[in-house]
PDB file of N, CA and C in Angstrom:
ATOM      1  N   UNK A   1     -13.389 -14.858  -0.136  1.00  0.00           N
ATOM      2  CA  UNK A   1     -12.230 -15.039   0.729  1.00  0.00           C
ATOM      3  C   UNK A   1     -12.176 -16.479   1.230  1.00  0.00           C
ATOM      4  N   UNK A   2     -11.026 -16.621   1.381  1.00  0.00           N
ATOM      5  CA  UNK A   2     -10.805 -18.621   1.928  1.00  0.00           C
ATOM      6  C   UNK A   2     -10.982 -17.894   3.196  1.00  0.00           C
ATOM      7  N   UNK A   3     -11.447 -19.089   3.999  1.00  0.00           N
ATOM      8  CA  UNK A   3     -11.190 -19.279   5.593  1.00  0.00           C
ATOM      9  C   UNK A   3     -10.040 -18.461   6.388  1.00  0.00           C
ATOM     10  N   UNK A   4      -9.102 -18.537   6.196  1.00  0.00           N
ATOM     11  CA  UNK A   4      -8.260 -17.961   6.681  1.00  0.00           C
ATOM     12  C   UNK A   4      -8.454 -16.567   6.169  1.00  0.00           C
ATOM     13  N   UNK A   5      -8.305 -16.203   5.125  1.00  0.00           N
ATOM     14  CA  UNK A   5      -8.486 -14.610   4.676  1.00  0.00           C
ATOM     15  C   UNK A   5      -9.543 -14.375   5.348  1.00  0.00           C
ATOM     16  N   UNK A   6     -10.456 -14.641   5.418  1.00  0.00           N
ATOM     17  CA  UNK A   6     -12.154 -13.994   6.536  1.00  0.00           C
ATOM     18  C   UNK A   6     -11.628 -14.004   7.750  1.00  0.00           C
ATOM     19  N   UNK A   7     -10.943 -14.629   8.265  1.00  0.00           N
ATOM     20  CA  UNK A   7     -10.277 -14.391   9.755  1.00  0.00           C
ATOM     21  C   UNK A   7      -9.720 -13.671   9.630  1.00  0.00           C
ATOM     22  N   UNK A   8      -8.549 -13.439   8.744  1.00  0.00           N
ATOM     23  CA  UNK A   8      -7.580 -12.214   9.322  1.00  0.00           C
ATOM     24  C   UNK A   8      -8.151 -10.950   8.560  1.00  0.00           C
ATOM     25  N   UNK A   9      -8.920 -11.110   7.285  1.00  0.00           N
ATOM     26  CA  UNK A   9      -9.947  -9.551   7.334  1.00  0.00           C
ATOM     27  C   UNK A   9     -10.722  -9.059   8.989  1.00  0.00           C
ATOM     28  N   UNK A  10     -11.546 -10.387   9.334  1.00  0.00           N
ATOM     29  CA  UNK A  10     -12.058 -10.286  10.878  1.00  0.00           C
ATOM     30  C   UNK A  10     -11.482  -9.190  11.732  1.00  0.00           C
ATOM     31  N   UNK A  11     -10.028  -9.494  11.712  1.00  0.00           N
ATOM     32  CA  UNK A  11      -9.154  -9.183  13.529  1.00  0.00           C
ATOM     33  C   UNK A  11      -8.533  -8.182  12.808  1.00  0.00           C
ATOM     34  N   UNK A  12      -8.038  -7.852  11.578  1.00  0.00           N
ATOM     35  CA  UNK A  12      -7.691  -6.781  11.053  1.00  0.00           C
ATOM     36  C   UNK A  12      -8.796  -5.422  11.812  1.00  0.00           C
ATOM     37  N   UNK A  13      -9.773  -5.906  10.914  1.00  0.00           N
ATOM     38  CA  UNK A  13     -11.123  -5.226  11.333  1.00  0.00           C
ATOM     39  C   UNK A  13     -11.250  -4.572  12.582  1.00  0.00           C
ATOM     40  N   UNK A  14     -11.606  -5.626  13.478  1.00  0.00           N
ATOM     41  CA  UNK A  14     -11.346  -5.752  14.871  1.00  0.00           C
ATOM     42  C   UNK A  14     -10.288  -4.525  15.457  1.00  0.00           C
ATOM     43  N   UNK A  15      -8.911  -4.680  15.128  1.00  0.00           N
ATOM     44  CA  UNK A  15      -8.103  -3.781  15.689  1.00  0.00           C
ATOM     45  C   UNK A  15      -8.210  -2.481  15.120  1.00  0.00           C
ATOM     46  N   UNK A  16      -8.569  -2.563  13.977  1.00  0.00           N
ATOM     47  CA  UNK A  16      -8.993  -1.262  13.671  1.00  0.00           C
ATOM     48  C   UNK A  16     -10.428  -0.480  14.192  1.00  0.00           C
ATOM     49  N   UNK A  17     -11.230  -1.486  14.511  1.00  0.00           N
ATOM     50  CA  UNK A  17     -12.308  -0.771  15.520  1.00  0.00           C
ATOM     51  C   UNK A  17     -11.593   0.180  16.690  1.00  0.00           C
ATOM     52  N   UNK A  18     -10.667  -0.699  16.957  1.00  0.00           N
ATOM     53  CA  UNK A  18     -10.384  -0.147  18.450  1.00  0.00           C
ATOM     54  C   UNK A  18      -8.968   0.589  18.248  1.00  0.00           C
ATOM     55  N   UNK A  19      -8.502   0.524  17.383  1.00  0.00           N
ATOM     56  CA  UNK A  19      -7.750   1.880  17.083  1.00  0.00           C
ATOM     57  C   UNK A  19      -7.204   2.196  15.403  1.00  0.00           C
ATOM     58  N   UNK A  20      -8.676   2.999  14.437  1.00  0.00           N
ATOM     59  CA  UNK A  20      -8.434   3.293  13.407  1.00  0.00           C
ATOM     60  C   UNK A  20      -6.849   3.895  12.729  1.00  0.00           C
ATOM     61  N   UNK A  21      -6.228   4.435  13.420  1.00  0.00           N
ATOM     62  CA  UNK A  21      -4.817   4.661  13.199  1.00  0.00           C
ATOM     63  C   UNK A  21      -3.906   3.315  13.044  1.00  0.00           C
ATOM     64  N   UNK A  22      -4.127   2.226  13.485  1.00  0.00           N
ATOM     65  CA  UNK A  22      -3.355   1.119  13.827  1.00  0.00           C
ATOM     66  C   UNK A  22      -2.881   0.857  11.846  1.00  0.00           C
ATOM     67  N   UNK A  23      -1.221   1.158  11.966  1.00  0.00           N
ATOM     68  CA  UNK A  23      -0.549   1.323  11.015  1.00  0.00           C
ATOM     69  C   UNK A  23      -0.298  -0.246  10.238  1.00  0.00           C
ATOM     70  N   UNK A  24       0.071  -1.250  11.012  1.00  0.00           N
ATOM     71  CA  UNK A  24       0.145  -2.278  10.417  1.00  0.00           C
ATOM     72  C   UNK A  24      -1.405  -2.846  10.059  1.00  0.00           C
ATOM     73  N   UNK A  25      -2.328  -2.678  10.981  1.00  0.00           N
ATOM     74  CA  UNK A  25      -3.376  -3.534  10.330  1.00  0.00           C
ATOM     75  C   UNK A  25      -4.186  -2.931   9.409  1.00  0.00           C
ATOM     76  N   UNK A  26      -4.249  -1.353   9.090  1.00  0.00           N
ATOM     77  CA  UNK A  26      -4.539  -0.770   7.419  1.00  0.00           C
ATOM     78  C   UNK A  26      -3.476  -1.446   6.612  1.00  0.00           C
ATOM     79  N   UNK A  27      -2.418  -1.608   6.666  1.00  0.00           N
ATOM     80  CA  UNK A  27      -1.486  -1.865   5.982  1.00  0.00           C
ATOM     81  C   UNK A  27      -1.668  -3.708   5.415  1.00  0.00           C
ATOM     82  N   UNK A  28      -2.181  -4.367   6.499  1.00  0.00           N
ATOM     83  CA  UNK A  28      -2.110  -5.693   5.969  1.00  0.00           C
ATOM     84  C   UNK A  28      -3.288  -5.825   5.371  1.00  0.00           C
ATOM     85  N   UNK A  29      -4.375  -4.907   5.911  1.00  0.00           N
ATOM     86  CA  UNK A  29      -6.060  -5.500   5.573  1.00  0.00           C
ATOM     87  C   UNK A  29      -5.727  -5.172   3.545  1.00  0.00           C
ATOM     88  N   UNK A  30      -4.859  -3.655   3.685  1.00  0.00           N
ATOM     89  CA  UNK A  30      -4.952  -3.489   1.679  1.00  0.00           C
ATOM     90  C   UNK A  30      -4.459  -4.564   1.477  1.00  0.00           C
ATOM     91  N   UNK A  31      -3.497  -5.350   2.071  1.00  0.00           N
ATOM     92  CA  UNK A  31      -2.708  -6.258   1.359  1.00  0.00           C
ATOM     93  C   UNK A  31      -3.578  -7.182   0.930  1.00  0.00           C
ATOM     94  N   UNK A  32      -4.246  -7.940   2.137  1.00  0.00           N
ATOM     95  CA  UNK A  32      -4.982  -8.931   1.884  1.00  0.00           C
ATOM     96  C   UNK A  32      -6.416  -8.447   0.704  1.00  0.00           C
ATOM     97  N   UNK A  33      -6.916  -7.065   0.652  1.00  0.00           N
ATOM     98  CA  UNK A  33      -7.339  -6.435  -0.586  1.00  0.00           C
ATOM     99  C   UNK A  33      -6.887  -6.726  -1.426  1.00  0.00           C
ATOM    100  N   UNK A  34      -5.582  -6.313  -1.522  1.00  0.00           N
ATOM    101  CA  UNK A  34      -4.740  -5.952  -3.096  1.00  0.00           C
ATOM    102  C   UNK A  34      -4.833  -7.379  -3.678  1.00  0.00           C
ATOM    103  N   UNK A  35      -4.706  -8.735  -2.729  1.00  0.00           N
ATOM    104  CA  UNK A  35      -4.545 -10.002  -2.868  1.00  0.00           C
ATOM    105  C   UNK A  35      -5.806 -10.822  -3.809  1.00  0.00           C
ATOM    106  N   UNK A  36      -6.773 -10.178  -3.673  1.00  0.00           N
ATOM    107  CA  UNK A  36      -8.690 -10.522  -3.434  1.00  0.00           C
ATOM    108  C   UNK A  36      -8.533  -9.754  -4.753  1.00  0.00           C
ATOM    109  N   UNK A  37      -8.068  -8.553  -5.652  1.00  0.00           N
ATOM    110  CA  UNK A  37      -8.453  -7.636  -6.255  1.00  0.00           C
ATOM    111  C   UNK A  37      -9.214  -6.648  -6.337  1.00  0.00           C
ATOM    112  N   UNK A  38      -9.157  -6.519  -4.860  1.00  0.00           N
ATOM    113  CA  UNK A  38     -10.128  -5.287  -4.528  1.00  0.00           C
ATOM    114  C   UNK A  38      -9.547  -4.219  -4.245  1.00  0.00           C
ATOM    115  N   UNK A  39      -8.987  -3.552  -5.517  1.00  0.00           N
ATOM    116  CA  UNK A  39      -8.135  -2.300  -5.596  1.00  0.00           C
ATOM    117  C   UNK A  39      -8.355  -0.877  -4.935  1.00  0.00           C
ATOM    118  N   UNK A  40     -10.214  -0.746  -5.199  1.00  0.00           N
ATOM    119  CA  UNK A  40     -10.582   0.526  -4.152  1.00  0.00           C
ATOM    120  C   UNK A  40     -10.259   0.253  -2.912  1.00  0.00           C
ATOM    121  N   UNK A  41     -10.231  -0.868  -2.230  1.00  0.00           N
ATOM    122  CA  UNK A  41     -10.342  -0.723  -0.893  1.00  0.00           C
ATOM    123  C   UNK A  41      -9.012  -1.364  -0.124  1.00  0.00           C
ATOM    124  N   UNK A  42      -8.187  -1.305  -1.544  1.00  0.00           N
ATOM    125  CA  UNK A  42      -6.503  -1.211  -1.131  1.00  0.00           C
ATOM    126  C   UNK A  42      -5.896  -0.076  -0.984  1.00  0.00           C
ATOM    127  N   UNK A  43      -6.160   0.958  -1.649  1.00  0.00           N
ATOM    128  CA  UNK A  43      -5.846   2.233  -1.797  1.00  0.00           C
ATOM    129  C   UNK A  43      -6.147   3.122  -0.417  1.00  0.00           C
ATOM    130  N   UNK A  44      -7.663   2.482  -0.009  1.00  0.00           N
ATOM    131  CA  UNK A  44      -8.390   3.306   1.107  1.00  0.00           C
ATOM    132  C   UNK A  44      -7.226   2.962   2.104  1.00  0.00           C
ATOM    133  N   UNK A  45      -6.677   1.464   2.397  1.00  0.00           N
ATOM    134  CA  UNK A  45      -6.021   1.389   3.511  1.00  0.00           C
ATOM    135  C   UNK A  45      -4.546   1.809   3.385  1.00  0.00           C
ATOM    136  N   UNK A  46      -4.219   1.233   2.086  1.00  0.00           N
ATOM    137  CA  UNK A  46      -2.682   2.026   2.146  1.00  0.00           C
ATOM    138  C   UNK A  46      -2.432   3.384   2.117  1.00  0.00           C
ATOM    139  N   UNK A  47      -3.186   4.263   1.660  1.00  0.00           N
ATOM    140  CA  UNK A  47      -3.311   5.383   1.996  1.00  0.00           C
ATOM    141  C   UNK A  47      -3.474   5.669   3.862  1.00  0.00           C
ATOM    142  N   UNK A  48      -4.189   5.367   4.258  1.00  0.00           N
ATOM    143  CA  UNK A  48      -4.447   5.227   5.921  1.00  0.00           C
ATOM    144  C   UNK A  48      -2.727   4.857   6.289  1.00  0.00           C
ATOM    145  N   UNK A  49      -2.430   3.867   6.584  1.00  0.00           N
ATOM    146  CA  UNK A  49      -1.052   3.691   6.384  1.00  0.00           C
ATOM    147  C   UNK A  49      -0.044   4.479   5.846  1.00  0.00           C
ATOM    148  N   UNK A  50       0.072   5.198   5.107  1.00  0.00           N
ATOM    149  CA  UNK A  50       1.107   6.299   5.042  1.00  0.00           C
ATOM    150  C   UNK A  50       0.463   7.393   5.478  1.00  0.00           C
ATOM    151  N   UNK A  51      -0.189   7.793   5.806  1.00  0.00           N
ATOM    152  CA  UNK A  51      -0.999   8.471   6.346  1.00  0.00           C
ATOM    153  C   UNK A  51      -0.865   9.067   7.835  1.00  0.00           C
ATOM    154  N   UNK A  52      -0.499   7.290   8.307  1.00  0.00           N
ATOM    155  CA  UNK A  52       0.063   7.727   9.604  1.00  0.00           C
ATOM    156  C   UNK A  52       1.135   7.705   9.937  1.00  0.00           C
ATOM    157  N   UNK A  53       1.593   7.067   9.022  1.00  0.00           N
ATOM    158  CA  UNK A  53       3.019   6.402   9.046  1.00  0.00           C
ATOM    159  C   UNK A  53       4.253   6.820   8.001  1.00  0.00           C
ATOM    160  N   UNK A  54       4.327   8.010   7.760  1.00  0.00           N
ATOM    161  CA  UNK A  54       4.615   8.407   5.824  1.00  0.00           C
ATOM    162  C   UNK A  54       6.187   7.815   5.984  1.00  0.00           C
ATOM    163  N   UNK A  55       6.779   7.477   7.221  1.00  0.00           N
ATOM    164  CA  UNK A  55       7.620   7.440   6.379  1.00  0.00           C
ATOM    165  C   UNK A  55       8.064   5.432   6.319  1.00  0.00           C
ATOM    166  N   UNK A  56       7.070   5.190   6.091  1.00  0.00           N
ATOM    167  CA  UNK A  56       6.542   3.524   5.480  1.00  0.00           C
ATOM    168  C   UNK A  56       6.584   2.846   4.514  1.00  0.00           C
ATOM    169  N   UNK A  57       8.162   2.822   3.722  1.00  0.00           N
ATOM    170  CA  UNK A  57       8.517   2.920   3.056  1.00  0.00           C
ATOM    171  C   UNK A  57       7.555   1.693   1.457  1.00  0.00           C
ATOM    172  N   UNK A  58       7.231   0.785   2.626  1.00  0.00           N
ATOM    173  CA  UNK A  58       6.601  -0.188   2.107  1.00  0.00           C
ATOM    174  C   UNK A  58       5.206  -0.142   1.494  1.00  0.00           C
ATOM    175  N   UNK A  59       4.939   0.476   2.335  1.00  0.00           N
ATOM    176  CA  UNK A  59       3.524   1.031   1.881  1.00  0.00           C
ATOM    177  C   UNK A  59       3.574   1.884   0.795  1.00  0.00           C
ATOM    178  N   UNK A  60       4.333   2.864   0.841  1.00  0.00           N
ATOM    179  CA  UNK A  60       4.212   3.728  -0.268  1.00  0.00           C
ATOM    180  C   UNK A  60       4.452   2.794  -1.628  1.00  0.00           C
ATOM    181  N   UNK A  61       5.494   1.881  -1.694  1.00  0.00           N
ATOM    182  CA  UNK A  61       5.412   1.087  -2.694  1.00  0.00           C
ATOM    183  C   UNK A  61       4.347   0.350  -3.137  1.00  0.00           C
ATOM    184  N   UNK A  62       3.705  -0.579  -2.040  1.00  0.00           N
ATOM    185  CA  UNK A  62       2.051  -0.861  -2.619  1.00  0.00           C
ATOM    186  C   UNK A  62       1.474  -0.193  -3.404  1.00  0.00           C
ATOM    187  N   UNK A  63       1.199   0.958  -2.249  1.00  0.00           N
ATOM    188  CA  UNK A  63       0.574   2.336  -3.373  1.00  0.00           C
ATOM    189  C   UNK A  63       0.697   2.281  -4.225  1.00  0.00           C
ATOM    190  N   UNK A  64       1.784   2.676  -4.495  1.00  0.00           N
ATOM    191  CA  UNK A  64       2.018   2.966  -6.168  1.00  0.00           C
ATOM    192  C   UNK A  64       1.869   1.925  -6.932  1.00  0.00           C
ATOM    193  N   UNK A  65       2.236   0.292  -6.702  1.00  0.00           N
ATOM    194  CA  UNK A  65       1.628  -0.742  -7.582  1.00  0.00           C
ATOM    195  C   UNK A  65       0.202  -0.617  -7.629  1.00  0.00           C
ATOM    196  N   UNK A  66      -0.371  -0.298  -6.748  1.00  0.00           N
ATOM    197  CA  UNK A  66      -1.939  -0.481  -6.967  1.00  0.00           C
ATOM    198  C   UNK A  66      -2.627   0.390  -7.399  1.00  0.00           C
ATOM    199  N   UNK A  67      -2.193   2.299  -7.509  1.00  0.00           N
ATOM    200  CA  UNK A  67      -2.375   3.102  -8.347  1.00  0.00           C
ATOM    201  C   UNK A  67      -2.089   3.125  -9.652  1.00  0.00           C
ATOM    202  N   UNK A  68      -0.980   2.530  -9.753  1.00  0.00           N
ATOM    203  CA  UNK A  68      -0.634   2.097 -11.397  1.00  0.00           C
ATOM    204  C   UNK A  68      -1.211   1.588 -12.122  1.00  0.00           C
ATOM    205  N   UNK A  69      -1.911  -0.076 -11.172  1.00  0.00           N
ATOM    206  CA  UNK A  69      -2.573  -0.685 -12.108  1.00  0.00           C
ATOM    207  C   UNK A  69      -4.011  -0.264 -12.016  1.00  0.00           C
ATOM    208  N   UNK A  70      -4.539   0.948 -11.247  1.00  0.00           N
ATOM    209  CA  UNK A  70      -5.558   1.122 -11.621  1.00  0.00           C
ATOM    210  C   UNK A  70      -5.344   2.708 -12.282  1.00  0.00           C
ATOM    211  N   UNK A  71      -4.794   2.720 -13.029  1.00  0.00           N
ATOM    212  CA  UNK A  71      -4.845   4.027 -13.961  1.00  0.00           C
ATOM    213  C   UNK A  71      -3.991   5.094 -13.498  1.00  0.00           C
ATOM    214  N   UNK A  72      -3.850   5.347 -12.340  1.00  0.00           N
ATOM    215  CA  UNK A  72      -3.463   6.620 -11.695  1.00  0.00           C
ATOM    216  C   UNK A  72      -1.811   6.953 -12.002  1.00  0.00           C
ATOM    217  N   UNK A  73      -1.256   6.711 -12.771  1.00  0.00           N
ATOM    218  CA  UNK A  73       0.016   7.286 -12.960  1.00  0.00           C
ATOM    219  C   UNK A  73       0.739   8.549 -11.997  1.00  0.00           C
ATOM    220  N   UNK A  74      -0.184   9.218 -12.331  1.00  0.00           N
ATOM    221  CA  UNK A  74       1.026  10.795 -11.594  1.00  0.00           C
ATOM    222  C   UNK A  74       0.804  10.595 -10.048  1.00  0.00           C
ATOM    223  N   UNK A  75      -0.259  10.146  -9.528  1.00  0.00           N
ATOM    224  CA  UNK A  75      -0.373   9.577  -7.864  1.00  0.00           C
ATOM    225  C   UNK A  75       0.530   8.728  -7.629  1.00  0.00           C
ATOM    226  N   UNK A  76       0.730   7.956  -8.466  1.00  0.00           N
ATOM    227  CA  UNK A  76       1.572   6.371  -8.286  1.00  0.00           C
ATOM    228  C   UNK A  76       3.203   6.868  -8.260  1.00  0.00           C
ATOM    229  N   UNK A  77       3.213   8.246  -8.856  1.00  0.00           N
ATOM    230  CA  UNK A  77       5.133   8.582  -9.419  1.00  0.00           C
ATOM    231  C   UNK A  77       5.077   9.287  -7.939  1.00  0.00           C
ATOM    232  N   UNK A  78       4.043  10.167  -7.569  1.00  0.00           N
ATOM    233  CA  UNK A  78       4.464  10.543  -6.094  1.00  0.00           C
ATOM    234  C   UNK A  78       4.969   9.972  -5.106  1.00  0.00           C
ATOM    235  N   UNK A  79       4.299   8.268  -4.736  1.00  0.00           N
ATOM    236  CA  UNK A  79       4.532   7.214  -3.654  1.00  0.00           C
ATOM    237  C   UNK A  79       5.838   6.656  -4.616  1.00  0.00           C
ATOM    238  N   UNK A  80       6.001   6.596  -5.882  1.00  0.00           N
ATOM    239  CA  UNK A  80       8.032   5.920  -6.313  1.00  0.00           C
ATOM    240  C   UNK A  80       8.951   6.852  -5.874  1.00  0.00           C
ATOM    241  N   UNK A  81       8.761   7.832  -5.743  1.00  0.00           N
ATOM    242  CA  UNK A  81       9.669   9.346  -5.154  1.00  0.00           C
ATOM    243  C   UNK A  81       9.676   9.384  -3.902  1.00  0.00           C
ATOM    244  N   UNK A  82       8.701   9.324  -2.984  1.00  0.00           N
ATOM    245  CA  UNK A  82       8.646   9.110  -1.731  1.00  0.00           C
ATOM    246  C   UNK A  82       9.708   7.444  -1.081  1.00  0.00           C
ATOM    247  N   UNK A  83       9.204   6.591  -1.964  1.00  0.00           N
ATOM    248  CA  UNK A  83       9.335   4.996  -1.556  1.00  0.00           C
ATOM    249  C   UNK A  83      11.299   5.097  -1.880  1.00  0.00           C
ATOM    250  N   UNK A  84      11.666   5.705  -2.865  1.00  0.00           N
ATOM    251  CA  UNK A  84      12.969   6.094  -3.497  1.00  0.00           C
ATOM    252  C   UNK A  84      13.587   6.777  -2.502  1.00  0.00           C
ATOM    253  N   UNK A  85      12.743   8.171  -1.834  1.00  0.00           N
ATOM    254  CA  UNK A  85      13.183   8.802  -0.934  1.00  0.00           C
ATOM    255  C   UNK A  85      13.945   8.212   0.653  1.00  0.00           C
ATOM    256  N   UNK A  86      13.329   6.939   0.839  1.00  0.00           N
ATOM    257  CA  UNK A  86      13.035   6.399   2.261  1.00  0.00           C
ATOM    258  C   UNK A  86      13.590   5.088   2.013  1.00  0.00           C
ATOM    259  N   UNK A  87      14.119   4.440   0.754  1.00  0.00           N
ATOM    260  CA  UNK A  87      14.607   3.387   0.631  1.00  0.00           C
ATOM    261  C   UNK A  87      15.428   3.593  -0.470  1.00  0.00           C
ATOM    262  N   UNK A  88      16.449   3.876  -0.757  1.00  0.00           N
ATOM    263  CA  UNK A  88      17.199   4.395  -1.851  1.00  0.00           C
ATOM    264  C   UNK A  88      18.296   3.142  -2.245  1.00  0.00           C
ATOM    265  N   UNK A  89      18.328   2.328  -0.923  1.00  0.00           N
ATOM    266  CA  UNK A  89      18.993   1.047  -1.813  1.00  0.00           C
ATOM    267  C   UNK A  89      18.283   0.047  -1.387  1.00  0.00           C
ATOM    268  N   UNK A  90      17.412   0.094  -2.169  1.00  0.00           N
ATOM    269  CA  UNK A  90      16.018  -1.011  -2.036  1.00  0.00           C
ATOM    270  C   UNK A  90      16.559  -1.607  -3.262  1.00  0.00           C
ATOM    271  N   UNK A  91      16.341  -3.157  -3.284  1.00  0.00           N
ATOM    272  CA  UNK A  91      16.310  -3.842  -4.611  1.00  0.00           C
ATOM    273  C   UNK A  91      15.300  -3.415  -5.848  1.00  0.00           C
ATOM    274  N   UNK A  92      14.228  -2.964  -5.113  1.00  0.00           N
ATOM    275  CA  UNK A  92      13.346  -2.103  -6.323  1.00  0.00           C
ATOM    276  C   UNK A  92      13.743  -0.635  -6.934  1.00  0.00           C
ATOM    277  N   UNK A  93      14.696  -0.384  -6.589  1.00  0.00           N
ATOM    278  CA  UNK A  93      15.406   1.232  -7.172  1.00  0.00           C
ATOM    279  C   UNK A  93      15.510   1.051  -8.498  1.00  0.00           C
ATOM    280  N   UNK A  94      15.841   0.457  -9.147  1.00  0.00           N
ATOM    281  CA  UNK A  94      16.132   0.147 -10.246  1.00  0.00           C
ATOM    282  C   UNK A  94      15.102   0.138 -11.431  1.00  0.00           C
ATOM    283  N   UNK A  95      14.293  -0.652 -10.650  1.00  0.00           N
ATOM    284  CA  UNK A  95      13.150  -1.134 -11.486  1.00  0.00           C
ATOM    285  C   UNK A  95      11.912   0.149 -11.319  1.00  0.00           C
ATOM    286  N   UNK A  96      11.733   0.652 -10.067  1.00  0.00           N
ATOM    287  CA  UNK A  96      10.945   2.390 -10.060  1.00  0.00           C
ATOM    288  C   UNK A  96      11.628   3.164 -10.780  1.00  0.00           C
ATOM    289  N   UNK A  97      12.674   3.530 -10.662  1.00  0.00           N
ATOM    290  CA  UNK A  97      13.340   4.567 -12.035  1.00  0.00           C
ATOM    291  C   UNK A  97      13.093   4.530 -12.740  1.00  0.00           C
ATOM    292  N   UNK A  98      13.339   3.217 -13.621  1.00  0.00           N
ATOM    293  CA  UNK A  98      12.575   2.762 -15.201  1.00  0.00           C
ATOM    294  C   UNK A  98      10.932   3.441 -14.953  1.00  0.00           C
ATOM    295  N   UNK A  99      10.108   2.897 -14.270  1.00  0.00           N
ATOM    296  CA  UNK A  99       8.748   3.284 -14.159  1.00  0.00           C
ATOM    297  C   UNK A  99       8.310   4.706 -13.968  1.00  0.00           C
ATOM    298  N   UNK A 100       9.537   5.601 -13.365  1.00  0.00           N
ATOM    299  CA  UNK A 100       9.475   6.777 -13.323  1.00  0.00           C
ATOM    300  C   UNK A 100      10.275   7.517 -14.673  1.00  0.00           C
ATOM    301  N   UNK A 101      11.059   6.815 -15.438  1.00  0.00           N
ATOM    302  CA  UNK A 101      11.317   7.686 -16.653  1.00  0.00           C
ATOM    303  C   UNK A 101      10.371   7.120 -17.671  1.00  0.00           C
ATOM    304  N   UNK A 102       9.596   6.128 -17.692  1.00  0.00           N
ATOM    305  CA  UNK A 102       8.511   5.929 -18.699  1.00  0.00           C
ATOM    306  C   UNK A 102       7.442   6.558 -18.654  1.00  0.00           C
ATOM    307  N   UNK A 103       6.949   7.169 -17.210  1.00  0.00           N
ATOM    308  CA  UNK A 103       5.836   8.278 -17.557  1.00  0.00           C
ATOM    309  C   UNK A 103       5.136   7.283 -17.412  1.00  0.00           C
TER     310      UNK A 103
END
């Protein structure tokens, strides 16, 4: 991690000590994961994040990029159906459909 990424993993951290539910900072710590390529422990938080938050529209989209590219297909079509569900004129509609009629 650069300097800055170890800080905001840090206070991510941090707020999640003091309140594991805290929706944005699971949500940014996968990011800054997903960023690093540390796919298990993107999943752990974006999951946490819809989790508490399902109807997060954003998150569920992570998800599913980061289930995709790690193999998980039919997990990943659940969070495009959900993310479709909760954002239906998202600029990505278009482009999840395709991903959801390719299987």
């Amino acid at each position: 991690l650069t300097g800055s990424e170890t800080a905001a993993a840090f206070h991510y951290l941090q707020a999640l000590g003091l309140n594991p539910d805290h929706v944005e900072a699971n949500y940014n710590l996968a990011n800054l994961l997903e960023s690093r390529g540390e796919m298990q422990g993107a999943v752990i938080f974006y999951q946490k994040a819809v989790q508490e938050e399902p109807e997060f529209a954003d998150a569920h989209f992570n998800l599913a990029m980061v289930l995709e590219a790690m193999g998980d297909g039919e997990t990943a079509k659940r969070h495009w159906r959900q993310y479709l569900a909760l954002a239906p004129d998202s600029q990505w509609t278009e482009y999840i459909k395709r991903r959801l009629e390719e299987g």
